[in-house]
Structures are given as structure tokens and as C-alpha cells.
C-alpha atoms as a PDB file:
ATOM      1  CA  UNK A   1       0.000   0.000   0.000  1.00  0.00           C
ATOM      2  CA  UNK A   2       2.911   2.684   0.938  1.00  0.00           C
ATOM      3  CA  UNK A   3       4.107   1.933  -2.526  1.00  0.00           C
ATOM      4  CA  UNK A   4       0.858   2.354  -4.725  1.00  0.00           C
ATOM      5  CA  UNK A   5       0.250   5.686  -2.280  1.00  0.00           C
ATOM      6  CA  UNK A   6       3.402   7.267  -3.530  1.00  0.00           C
ATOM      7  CA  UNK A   7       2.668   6.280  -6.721  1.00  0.00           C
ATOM      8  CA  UNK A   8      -0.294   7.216  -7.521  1.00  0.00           C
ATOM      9  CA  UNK A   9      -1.727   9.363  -3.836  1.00  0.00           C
ATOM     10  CA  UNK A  10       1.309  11.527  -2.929  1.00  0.00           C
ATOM     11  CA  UNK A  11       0.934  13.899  -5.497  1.00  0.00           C
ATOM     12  CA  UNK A  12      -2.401  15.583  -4.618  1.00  0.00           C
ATOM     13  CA  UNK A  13      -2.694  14.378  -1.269  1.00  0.00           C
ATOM     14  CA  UNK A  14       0.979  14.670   0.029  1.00  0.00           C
ATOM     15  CA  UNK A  15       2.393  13.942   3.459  1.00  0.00           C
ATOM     16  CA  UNK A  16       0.600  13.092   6.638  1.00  0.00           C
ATOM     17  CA  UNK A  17       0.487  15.081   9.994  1.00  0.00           C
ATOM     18  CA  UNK A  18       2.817  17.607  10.525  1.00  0.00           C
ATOM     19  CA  UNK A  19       4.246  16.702   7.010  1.00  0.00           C
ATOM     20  CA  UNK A  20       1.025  17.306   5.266  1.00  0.00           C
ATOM     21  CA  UNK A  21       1.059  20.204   2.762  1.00  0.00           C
ATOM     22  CA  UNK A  22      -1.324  19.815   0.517  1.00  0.00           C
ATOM     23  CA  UNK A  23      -4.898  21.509  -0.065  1.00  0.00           C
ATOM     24  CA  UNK A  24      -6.631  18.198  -0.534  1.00  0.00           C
ATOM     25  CA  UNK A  25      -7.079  16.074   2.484  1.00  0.00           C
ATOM     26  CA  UNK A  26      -4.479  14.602   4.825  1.00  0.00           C
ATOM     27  CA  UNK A  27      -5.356  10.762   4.147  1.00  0.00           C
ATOM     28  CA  UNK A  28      -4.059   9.656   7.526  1.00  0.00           C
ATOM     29  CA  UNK A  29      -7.375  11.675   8.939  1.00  0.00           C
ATOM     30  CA  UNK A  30      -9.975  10.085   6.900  1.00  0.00           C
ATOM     31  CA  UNK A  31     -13.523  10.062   9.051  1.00  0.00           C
ATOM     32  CA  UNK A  32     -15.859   6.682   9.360  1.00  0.00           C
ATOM     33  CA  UNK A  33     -17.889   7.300   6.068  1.00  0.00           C
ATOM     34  CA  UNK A  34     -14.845   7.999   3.799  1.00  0.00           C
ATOM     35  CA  UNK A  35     -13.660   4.626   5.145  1.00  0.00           C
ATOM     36  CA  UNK A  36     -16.509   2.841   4.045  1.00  0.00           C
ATOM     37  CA  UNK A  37     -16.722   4.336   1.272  1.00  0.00           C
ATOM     38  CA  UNK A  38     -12.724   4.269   0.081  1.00  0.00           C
ATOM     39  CA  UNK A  39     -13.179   1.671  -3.146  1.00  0.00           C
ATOM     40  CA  UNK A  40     -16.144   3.713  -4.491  1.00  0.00           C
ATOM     41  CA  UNK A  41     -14.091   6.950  -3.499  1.00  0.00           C
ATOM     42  CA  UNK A  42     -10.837   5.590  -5.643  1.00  0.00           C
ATOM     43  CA  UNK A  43     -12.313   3.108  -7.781  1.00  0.00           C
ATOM     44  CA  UNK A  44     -15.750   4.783  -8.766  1.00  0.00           C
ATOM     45  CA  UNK A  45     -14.769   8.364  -8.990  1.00  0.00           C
ATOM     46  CA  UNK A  46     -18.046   9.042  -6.001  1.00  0.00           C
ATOM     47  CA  UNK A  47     -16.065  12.567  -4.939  1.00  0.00           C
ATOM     48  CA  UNK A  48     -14.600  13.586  -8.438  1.00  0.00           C
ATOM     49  CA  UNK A  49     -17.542  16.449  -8.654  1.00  0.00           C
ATOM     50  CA  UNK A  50     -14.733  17.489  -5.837  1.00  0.00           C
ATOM     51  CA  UNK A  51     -11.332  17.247  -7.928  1.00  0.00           C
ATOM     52  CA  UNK A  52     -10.850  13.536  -6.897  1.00  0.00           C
ATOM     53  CA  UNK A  53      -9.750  11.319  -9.770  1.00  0.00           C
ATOM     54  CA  UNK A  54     -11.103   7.751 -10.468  1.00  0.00           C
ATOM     55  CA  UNK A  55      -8.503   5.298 -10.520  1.00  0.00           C
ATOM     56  CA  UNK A  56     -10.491   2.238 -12.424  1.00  0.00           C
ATOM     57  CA  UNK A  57      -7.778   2.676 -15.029  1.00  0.00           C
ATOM     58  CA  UNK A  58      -5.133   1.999 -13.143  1.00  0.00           C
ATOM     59  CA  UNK A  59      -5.836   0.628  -9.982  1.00  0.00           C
ATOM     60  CA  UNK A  60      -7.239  -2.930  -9.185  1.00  0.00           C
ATOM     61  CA  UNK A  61      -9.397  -3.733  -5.944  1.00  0.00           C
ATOM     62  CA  UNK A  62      -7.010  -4.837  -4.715  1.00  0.00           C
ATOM     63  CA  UNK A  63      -4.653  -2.227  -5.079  1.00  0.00           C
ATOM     64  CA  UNK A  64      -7.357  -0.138  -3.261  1.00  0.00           C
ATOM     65  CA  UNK A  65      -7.556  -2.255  -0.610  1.00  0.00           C
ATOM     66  CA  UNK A  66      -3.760  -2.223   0.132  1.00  0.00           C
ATOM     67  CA  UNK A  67      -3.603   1.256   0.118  1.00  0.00           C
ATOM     68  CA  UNK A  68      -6.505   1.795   2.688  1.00  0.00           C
ATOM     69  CA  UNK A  69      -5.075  -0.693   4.828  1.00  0.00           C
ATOM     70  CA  UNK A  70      -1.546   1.291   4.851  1.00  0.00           C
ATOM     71  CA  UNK A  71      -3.781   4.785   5.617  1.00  0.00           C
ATOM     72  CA  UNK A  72      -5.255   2.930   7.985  1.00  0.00           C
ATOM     73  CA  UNK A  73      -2.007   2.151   9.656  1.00  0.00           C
ATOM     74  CA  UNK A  74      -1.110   5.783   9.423  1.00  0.00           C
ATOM     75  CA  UNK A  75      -3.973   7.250  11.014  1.00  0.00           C
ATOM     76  CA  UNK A  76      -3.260   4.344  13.808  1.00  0.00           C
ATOM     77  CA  UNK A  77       0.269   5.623  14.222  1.00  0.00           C
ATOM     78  CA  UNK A  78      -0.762   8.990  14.279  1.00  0.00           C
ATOM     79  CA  UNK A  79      -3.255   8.333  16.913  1.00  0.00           C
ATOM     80  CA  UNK A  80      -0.691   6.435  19.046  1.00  0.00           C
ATOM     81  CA  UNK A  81       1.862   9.463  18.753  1.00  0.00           C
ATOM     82  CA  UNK A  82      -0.892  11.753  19.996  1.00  0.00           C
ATOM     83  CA  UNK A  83      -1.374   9.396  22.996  1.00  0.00           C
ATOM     84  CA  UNK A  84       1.815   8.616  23.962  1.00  0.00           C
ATOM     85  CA  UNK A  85       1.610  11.752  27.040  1.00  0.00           C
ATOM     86  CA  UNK A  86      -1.682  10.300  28.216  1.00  0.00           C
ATOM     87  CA  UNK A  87      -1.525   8.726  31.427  1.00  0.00           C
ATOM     88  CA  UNK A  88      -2.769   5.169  31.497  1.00  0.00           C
ATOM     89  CA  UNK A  89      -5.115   4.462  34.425  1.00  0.00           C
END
């Protein structure tokens, strides 16, 4: 998935976090709906009345699927850095 993402993500959507400058969204903060709806996002072209591309041409399911599970692990990373101060009880 990091591979396809800076193949084919990076360019528009750039870095995550702190490292994120880009005026489209910062991938590692996708919300609950976006997640459900990732293959018809990048596969389907549901949000290109917004500037976001359909990748049918070039992406499989597949290839989808491996890069939502590595923005997945990015917003879980970024979620554990945020925590690491918080006391556990």
C-alpha cells in the first residue's frame, strides 16, 4: 500500500500530519464514512464532482484495498503518537 500511495496518492494528497502540505485532504485523517466508502471513493470516482480522480484505469481492488489498509495504519500511528503523554489508568 505505501508503494501504490506514492505512486499514484502523494501527489495531490501529500504527506501526513505535521508533514502534510497539501490543499486536498491529509489521508491519515480520513472520518468513518470515507472509510466505508474508500473503493467507491478511488475506484468509482463518487467525490470527483470534488477534484478527486477515479482510478479504475489503473488501480485494481485490490490495489485499493492495500492502500486503505496502509492509511489505515497511518492514522493508527498517528493516533498512538498523539497518545503517547496520556496517562494510562
Amino acid at each position: 500500500g505505501k508503494v501504490l500511495y506514492g505512486s499514484h496518492c502523494v501527489f495531490c494528497h501529500g504527506g501526513f500530519g505535521k508533514e502534510h502540505r497539501s490543499g486536498f485532504p491529509d489521508l491519515s485523517k480520513l472520518n468513518g464514512n470515507a472509510h466505508d466508502q474508500f473503493n467507491k471513493i478511488v475506484l468509482e470516482g463518487t467525490l470527483s464532482v470534488y477534484g478527486m480522480a477515479n482510478f479504475s484505469d489503473v488501480l485494481k481492488p485490490k490495489d485499493a484495498e492495500a492502500i486503505h489498509d496502509f492509511l489505515i495504519s497511518k492514522q493508527r500511528e498517528t493516533f498512538n503518537e498523539g497518545n503517547k503523554h496520556v496517562e494510562k489508568i
